[in-house]
C-alpha atoms as a PDB file:
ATOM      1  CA  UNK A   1      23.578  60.635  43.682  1.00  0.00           C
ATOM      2  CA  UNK A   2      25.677  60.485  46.653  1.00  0.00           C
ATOM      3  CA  UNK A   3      28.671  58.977  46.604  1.00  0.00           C
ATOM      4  CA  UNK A   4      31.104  57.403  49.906  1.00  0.00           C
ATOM      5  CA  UNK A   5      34.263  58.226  49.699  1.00  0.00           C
ATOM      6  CA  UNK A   6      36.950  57.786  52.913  1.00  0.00           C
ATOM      7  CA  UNK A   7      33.797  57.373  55.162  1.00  0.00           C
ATOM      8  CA  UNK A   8      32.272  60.890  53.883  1.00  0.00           C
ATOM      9  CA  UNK A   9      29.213  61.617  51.404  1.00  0.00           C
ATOM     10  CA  UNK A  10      30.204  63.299  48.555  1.00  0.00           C
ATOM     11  CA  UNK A  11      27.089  64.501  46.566  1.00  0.00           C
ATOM     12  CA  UNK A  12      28.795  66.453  43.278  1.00  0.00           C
ATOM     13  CA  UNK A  13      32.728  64.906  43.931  1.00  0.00           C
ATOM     14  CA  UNK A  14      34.356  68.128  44.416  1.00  0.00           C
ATOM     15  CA  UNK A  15      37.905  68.413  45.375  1.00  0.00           C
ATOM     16  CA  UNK A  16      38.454  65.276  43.420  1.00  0.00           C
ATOM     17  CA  UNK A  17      40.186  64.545  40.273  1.00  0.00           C
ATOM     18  CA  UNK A  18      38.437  63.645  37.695  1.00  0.00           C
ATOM     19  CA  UNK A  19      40.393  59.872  37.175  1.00  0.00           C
ATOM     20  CA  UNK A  20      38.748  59.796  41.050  1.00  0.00           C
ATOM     21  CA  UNK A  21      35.440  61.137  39.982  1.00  0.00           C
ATOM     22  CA  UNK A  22      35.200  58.406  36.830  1.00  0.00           C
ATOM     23  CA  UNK A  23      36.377  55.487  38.849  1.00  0.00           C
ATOM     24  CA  UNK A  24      33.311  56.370  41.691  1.00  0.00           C
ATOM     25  CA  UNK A  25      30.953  56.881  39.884  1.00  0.00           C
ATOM     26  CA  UNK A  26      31.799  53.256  37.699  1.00  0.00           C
ATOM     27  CA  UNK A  27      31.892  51.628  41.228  1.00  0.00           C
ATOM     28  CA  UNK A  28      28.549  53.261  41.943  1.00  0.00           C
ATOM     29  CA  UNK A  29      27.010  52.265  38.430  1.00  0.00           C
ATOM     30  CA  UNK A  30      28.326  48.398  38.913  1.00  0.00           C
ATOM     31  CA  UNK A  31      28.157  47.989  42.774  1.00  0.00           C
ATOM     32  CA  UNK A  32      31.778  46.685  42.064  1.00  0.00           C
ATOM     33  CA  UNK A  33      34.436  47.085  45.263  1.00  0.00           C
ATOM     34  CA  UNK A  34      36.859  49.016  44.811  1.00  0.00           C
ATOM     35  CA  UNK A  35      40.460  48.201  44.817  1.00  0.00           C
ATOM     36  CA  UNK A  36      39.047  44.553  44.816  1.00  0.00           C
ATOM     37  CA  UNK A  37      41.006  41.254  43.560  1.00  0.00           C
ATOM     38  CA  UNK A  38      44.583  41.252  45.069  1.00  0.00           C
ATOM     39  CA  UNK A  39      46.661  38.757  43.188  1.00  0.00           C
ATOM     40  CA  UNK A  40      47.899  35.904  46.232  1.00  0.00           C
ATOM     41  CA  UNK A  41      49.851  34.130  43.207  1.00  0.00           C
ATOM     42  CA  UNK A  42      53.183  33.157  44.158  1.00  0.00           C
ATOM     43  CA  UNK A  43      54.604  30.501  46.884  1.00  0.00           C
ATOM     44  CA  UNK A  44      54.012  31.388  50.585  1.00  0.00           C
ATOM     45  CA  UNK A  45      56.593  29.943  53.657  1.00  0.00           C
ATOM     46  CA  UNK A  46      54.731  29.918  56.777  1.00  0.00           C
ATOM     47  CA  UNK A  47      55.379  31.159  60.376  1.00  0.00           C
ATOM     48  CA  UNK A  48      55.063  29.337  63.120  1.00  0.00           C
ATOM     49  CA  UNK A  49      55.231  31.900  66.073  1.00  0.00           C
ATOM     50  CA  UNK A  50      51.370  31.562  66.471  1.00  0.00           C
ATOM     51  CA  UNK A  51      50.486  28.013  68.573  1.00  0.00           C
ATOM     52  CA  UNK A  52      54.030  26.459  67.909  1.00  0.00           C
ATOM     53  CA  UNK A  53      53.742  23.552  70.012  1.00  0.00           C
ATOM     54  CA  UNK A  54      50.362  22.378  68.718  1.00  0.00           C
ATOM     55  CA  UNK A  55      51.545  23.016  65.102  1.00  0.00           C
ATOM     56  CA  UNK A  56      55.098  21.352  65.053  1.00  0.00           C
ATOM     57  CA  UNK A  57      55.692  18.919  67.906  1.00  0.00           C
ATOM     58  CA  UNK A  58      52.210  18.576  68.046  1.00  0.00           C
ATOM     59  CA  UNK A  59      49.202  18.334  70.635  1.00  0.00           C
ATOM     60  CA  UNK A  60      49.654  16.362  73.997  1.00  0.00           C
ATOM     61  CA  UNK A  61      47.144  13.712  74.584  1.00  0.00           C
ATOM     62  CA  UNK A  62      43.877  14.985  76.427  1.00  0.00           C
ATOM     63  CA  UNK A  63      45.051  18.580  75.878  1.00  0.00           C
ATOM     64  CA  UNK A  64      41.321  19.893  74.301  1.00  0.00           C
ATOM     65  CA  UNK A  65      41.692  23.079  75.651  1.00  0.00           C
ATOM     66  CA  UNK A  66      40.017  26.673  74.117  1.00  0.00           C
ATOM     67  CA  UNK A  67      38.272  24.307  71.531  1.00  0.00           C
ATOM     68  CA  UNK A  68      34.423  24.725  71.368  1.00  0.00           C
ATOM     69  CA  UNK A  69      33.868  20.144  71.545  1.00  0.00           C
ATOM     70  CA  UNK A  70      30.710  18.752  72.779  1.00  0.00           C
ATOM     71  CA  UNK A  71      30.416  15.606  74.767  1.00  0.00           C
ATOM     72  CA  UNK A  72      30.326  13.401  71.761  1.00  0.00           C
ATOM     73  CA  UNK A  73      34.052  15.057  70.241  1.00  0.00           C
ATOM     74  CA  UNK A  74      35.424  14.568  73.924  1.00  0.00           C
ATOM     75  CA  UNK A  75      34.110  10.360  73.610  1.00  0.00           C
ATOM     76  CA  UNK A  76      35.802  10.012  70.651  1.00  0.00           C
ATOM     77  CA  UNK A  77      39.360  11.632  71.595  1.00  0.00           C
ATOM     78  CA  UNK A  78      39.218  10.003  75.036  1.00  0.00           C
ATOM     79  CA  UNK A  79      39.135   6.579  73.030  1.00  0.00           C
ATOM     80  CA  UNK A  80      41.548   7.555  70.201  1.00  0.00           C
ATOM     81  CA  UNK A  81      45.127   5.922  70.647  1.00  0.00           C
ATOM     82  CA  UNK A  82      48.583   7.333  68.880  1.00  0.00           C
ATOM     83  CA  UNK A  83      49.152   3.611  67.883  1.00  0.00           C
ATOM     84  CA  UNK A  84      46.001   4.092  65.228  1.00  0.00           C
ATOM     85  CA  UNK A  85      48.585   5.817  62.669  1.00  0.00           C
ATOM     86  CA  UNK A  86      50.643   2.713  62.146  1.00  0.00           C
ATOM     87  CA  UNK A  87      48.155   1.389  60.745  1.00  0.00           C
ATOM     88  CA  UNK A  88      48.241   1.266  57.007  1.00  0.00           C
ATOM     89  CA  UNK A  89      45.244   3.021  56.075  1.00  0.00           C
ATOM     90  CA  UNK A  90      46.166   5.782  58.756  1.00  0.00           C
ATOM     91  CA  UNK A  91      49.953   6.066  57.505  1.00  0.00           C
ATOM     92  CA  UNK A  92      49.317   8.218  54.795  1.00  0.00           C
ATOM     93  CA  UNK A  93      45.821  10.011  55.780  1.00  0.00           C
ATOM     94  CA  UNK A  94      45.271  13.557  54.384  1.00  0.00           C
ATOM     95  CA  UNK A  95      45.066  16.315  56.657  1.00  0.00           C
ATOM     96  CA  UNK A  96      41.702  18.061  55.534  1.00  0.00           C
ATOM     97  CA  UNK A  97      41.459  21.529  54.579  1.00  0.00           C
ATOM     98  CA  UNK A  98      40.487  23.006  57.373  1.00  0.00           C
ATOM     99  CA  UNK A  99      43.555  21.768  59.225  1.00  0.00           C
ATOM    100  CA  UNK A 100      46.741  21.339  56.515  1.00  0.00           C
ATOM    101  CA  UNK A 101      47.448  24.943  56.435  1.00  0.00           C
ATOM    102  CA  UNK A 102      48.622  23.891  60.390  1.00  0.00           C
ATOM    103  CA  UNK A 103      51.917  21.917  59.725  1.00  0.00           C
ATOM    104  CA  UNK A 104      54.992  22.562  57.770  1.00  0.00           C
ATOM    105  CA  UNK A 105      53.554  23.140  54.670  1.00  0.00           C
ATOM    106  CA  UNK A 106      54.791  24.838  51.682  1.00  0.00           C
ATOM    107  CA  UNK A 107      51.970  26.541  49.254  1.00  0.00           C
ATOM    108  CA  UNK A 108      52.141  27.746  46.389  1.00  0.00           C
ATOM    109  CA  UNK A 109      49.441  29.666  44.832  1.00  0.00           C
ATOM    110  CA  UNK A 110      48.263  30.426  40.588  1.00  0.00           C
ATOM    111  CA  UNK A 111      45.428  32.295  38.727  1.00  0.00           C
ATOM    112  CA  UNK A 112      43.430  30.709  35.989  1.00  0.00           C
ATOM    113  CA  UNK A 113      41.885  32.893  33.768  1.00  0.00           C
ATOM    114  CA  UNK A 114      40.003  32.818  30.472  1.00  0.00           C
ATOM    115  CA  UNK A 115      42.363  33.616  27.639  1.00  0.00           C
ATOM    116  CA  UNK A 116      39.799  36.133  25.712  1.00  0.00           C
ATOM    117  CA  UNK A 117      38.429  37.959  28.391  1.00  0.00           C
ATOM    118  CA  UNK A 118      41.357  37.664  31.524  1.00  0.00           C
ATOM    119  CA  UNK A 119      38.470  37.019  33.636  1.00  0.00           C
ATOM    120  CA  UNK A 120      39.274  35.249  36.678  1.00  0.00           C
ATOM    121  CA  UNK A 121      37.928  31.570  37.003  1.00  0.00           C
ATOM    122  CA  UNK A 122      39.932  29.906  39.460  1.00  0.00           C
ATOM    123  CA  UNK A 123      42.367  30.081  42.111  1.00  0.00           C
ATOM    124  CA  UNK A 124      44.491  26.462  42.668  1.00  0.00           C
ATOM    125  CA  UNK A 125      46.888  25.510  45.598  1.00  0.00           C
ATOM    126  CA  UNK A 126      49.057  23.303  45.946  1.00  0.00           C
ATOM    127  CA  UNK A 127      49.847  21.963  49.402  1.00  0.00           C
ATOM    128  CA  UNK A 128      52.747  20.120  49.646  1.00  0.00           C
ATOM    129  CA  UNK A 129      52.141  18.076  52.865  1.00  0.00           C
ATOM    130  CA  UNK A 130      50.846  14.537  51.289  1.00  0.00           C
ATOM    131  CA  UNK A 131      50.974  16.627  47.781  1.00  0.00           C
ATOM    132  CA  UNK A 132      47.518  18.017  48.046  1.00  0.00           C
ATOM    133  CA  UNK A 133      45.927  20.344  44.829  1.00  0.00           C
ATOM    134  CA  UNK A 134      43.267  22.458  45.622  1.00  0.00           C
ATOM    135  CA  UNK A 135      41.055  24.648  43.189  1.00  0.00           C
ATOM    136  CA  UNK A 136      38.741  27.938  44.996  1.00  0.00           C
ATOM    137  CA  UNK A 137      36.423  28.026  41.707  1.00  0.00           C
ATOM    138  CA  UNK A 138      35.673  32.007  41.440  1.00  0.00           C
ATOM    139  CA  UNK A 139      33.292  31.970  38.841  1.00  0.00           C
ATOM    140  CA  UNK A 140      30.072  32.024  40.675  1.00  0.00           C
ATOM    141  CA  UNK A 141      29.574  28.368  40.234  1.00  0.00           C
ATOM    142  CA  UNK A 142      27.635  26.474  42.834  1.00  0.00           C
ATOM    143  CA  UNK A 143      28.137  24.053  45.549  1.00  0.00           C
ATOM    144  CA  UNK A 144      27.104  20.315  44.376  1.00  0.00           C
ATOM    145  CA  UNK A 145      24.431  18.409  46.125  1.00  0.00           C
ATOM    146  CA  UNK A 146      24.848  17.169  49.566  1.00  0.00           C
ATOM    147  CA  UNK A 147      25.177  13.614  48.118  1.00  0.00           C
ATOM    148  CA  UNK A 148      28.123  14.801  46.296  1.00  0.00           C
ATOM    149  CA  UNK A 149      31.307  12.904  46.844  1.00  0.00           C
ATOM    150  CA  UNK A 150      33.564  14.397  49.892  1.00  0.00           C
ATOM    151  CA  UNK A 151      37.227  14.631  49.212  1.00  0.00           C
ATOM    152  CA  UNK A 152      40.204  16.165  51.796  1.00  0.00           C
ATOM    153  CA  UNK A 153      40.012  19.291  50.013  1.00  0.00           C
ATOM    154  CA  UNK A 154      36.334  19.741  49.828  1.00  0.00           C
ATOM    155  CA  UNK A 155      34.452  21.791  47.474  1.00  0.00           C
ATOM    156  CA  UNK A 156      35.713  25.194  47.661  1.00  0.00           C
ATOM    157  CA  UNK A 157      33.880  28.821  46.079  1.00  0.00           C
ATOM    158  CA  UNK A 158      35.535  32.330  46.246  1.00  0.00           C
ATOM    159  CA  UNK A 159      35.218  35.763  46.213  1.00  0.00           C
ATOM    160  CA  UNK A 160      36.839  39.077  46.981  1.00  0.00           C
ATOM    161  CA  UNK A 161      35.190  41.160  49.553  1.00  0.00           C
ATOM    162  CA  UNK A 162      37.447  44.985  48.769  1.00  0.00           C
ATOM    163  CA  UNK A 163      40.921  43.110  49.158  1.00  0.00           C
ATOM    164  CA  UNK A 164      40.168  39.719  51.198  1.00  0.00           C
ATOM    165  CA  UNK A 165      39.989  36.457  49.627  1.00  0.00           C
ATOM    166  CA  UNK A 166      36.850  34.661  51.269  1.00  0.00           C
ATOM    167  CA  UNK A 167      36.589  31.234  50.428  1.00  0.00           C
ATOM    168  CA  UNK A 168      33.743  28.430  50.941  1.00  0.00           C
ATOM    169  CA  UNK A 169      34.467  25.052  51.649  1.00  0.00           C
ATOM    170  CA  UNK A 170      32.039  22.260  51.645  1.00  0.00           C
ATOM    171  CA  UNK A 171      32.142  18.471  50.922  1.00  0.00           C
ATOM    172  CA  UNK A 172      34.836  17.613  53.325  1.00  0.00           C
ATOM    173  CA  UNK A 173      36.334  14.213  54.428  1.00  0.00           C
ATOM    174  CA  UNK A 174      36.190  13.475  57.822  1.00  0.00           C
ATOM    175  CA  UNK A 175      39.159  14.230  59.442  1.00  0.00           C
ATOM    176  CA  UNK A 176      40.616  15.873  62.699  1.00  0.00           C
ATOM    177  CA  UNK A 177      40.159  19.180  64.323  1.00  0.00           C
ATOM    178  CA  UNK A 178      43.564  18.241  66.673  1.00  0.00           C
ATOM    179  CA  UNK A 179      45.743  15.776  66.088  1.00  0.00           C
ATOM    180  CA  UNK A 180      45.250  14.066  69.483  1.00  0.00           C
ATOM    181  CA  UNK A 181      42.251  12.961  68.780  1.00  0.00           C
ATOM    182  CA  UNK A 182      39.350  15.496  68.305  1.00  0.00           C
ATOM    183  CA  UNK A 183      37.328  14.530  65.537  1.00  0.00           C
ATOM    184  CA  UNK A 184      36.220  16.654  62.576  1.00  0.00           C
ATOM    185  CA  UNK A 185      33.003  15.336  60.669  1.00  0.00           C
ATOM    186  CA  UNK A 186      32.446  15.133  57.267  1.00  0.00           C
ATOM    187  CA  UNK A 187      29.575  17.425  57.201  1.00  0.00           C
ATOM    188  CA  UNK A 188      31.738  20.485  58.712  1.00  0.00           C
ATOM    189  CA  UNK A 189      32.610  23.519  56.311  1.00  0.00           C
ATOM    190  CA  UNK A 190      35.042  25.763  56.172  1.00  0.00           C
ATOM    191  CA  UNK A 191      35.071  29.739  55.723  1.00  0.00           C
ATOM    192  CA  UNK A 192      38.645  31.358  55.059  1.00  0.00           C
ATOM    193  CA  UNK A 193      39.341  34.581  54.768  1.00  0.00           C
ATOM    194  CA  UNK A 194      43.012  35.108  52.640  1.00  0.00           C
ATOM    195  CA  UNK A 195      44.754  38.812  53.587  1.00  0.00           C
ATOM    196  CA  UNK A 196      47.517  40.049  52.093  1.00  0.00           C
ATOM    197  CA  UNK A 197      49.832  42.488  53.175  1.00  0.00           C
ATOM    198  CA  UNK A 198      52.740  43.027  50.655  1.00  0.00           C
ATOM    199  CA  UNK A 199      54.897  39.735  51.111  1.00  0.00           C
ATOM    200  CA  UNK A 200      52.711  38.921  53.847  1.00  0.00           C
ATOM    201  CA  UNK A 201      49.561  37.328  53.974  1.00  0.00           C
ATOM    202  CA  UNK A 202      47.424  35.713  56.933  1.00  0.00           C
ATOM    203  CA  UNK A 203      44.998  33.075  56.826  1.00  0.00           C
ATOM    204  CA  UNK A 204      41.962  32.821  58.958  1.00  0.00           C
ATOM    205  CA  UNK A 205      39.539  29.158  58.771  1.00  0.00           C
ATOM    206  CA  UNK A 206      36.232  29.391  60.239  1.00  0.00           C
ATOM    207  CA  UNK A 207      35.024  25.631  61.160  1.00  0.00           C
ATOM    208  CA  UNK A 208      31.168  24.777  61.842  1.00  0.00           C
ATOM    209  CA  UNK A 209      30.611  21.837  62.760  1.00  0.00           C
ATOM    210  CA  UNK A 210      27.233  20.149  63.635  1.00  0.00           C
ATOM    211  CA  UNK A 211      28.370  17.244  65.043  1.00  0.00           C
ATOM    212  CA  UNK A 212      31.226  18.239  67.106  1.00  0.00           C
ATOM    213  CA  UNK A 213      31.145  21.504  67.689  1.00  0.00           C
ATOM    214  CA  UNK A 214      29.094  23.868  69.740  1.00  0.00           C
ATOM    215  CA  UNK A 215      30.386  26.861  68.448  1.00  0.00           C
ATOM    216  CA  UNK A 216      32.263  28.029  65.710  1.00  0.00           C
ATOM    217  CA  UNK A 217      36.461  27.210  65.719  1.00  0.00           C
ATOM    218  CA  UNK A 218      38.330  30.111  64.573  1.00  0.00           C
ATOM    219  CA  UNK A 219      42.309  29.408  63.863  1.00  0.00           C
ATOM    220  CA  UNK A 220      44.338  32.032  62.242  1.00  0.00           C
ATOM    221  CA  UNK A 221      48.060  31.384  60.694  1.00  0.00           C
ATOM    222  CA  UNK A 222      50.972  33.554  58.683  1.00  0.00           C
ATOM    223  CA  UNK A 223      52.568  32.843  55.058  1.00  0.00           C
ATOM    224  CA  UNK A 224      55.825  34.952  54.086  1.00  0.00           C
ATOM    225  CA  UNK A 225      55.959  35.022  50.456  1.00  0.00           C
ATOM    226  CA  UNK A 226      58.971  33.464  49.278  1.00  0.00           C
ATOM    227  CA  UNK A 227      60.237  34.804  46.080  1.00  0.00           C
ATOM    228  CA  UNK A 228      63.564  33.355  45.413  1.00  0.00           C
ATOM    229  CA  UNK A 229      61.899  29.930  45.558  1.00  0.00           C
ATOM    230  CA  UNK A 230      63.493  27.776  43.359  1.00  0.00           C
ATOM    231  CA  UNK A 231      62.967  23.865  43.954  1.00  0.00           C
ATOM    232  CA  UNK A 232      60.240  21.223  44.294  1.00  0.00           C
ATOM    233  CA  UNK A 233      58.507  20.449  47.263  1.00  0.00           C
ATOM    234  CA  UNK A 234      57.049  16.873  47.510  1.00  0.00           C
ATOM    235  CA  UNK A 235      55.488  14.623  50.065  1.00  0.00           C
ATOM    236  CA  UNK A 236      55.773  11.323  48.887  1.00  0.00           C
ATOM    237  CA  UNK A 237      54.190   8.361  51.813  1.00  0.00           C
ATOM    238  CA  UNK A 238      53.785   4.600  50.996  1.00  0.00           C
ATOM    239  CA  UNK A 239      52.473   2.987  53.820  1.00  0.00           C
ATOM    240  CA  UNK A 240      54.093   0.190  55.381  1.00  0.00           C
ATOM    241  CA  UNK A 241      53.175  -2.879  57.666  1.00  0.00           C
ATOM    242  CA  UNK A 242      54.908  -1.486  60.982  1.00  0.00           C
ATOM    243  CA  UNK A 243      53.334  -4.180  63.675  1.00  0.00           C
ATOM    244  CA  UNK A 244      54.233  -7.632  62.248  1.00  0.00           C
ATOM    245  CA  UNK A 245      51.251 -10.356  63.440  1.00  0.00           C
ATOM    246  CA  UNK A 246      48.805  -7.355  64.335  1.00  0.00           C
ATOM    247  CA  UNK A 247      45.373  -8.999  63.580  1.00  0.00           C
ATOM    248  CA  UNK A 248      43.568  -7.277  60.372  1.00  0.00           C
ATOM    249  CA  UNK A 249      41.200  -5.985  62.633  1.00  0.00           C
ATOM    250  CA  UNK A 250      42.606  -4.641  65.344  1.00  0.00           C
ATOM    251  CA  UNK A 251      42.583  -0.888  65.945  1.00  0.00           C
ATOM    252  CA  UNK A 252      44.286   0.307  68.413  1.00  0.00           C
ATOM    253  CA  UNK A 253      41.604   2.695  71.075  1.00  0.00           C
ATOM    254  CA  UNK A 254      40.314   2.884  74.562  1.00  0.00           C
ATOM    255  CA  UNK A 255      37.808   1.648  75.821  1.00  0.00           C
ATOM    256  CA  UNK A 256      35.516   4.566  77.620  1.00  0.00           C
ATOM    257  CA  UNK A 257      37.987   5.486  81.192  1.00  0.00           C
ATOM    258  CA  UNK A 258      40.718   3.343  80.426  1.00  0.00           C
ATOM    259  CA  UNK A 259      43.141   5.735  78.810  1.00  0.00           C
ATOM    260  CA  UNK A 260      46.173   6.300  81.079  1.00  0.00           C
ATOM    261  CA  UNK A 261      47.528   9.378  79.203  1.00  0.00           C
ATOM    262  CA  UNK A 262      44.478  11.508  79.738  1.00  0.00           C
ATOM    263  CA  UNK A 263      45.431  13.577  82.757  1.00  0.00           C
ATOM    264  CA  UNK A 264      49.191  13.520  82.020  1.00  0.00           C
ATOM    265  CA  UNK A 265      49.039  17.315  80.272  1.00  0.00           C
ATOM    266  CA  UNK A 266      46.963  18.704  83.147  1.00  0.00           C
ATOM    267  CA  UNK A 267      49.153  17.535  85.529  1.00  0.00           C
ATOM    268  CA  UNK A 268      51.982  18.239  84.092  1.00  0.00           C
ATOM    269  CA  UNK A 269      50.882  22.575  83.426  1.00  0.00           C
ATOM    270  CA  UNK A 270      49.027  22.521  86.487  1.00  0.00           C
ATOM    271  CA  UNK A 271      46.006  23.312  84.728  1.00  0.00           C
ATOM    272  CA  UNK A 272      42.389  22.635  86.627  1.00  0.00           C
ATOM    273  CA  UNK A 273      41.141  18.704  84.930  1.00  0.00           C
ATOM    274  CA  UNK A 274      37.652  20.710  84.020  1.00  0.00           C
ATOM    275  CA  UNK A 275      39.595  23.024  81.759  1.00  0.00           C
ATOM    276  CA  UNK A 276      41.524  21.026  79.690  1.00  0.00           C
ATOM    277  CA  UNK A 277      38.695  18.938  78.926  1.00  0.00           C
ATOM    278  CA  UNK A 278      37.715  21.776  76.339  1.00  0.00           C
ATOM    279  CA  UNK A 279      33.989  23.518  75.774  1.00  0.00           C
ATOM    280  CA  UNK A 280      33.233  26.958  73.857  1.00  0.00           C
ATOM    281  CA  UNK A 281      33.818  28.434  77.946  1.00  0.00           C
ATOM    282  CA  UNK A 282      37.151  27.424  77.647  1.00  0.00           C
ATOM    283  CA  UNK A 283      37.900  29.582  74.396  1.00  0.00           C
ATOM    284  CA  UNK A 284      36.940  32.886  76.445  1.00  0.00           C
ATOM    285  CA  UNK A 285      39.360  34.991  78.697  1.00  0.00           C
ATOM    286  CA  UNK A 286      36.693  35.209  81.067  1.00  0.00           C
ATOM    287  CA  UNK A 287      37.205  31.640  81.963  1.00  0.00           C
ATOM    288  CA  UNK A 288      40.312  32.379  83.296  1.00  0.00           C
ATOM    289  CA  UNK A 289      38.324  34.220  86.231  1.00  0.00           C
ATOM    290  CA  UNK A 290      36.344  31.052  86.658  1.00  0.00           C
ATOM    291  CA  UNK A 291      39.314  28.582  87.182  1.00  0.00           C
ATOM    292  CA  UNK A 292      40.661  30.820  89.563  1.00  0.00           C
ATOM    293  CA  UNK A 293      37.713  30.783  91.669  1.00  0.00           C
ATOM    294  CA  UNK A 294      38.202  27.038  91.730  1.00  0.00           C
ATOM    295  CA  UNK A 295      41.801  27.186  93.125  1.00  0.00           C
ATOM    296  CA  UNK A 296      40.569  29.523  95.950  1.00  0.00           C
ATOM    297  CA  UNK A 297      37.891  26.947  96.981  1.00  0.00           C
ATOM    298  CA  UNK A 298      40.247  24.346  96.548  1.00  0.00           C
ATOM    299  CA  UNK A 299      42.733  26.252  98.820  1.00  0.00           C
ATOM    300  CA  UNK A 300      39.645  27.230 101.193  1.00  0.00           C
ATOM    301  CA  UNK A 301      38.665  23.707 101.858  1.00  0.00           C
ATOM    302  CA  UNK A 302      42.119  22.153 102.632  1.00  0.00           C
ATOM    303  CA  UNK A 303      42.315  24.676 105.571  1.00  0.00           C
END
């Protein structure tokens, strides 16, 4: 038997101790990870350093920029209007999973585990923007049928790969990719990948999405653990009627090139109108080279 230790094959585990030489050769016997199952319990602050103006003032209108749409995601956000959240039924609508770990959010994290045995059946959160509980089931359950209800949270699976969390998420409301409009579909899932490193941790979401997405979306974000928390953190939101005499069904959109906000952000950066309209191209630093190939033919033709 040969065992890997550090990278290097170690056929008879010499110049190891022999705690090192029992716990190998168990991890060899099982095909268990080592060092596996890092405990994320506790409640996590996050950081904002990483795409602070999307995540706190919030997206500009027509800004789709380094996200992977197709033409049927750029439709839809060229017709939504900001006015479409007064709206009752909009007030108070979840942010999904794959996008509520983006805003101010406070999360707090718990093991459950089975009294005899202390093995490990679930891992909840709870989210406290619009007071969202979420369970990562860890006991090799599976996924319900594709008929299964959807929820905001989805329908979420886990397991530790060494010392990562990685988490399936199916079953999801439809709900946004960017708040500005880009569309999420409700037959997207979500892979996350949970890292901890001492009282940090960062959290990576993997989006595929068939209908409005070309290409995977890949969003990373950073949680400080917070351990003199003390208080409660709720999100309470009762909808109100905020346009008195607004017909029952009127929602607010655009009609297909009659929004007057769409070039305002590109404009206003000086960023080439191709570019901000989004695309997997747009995602890659080699696209950089390609815009500014435009400006020189731009600047070539007005001689």
């Amino acid at each position: 038997m040969s065992i890997m230790f550090n990278g290097k094959g170690l056929s008879n585990g010499k110049n190891l101790s022999p705690l090192a030489r029992i716990v190998l050769l168990t991890s060899a016997l099982t095909g268990a990870p080592l060092f596996a199952q890092v405990d994320l319990s506790g409640t996590w602050m996050p950081r904002f350093h990483e795409d602070q103006p999307e995540r706190i003032p919030g997206p500009e209108i027509g800004d789709y920029l380094g996200i992977p749409i197709n033409a049927a995601a750029r439709q839809w956000a060229d017709s939504w209007s900001a006015s479409r959240v007064t709206l009752p039924e909009h007030q108070c609508q979840v942010h999904v999973a794959p996008y509520i770990f983006r805003g101010p959010i406070v999360l707090r994290v718990w093991e459950e585990r089975d009294a005899e045995s202390q093995k490990l059946i679930a891992i909840h959160e709870y989210i406290q923007v619009y007071e969202q509980y979420r369970t990562i089931w860890m006991d090799g359950r599976p996924h319900p049928p594709d008929y299964a209800r959807h929820t905001w949270m989805g329908f979420s699976t886990g397991q530790f790969q060494g010392s990562t969390l990685t988490v399936t998420t199916t079953h999801i409301k439809q709900g946004w990719l960017r708040r500005n409009g880009l569309a999420e579909s409700d037959r997207a899932t979500l892979t996350e990948h949970y890292l901890r490193h001492g009282e940090y941790m960062t959290h990576m979401s993997i989006v595929n999405d068939p209908v409005y997405l070309t290409e995977p979306l890949v969003k990373t974000q950073d949680f400080v653990l917070d351990t003199g928390f003390q208080g409660n953190w709720l999100y309470p939101c009762e909808s109100v009627e905020e346009i008195v005499g607004r017909a029952s069904d009127d929602v607010p959109n655009y009609f297909p090139g009659e929004n007057p906000f769409l070039k305002e952000f590109a404009q206003k950066h000086g960023i080439p109108e191709a570019a901000v309209r989004g695309g997997a191209e747009t995602m890659y630093p080699e696209y950089r080279l390609k815009m500014k190939g435009a400006d020189s033919s731009k600047s070539d033709s007005s001689k």
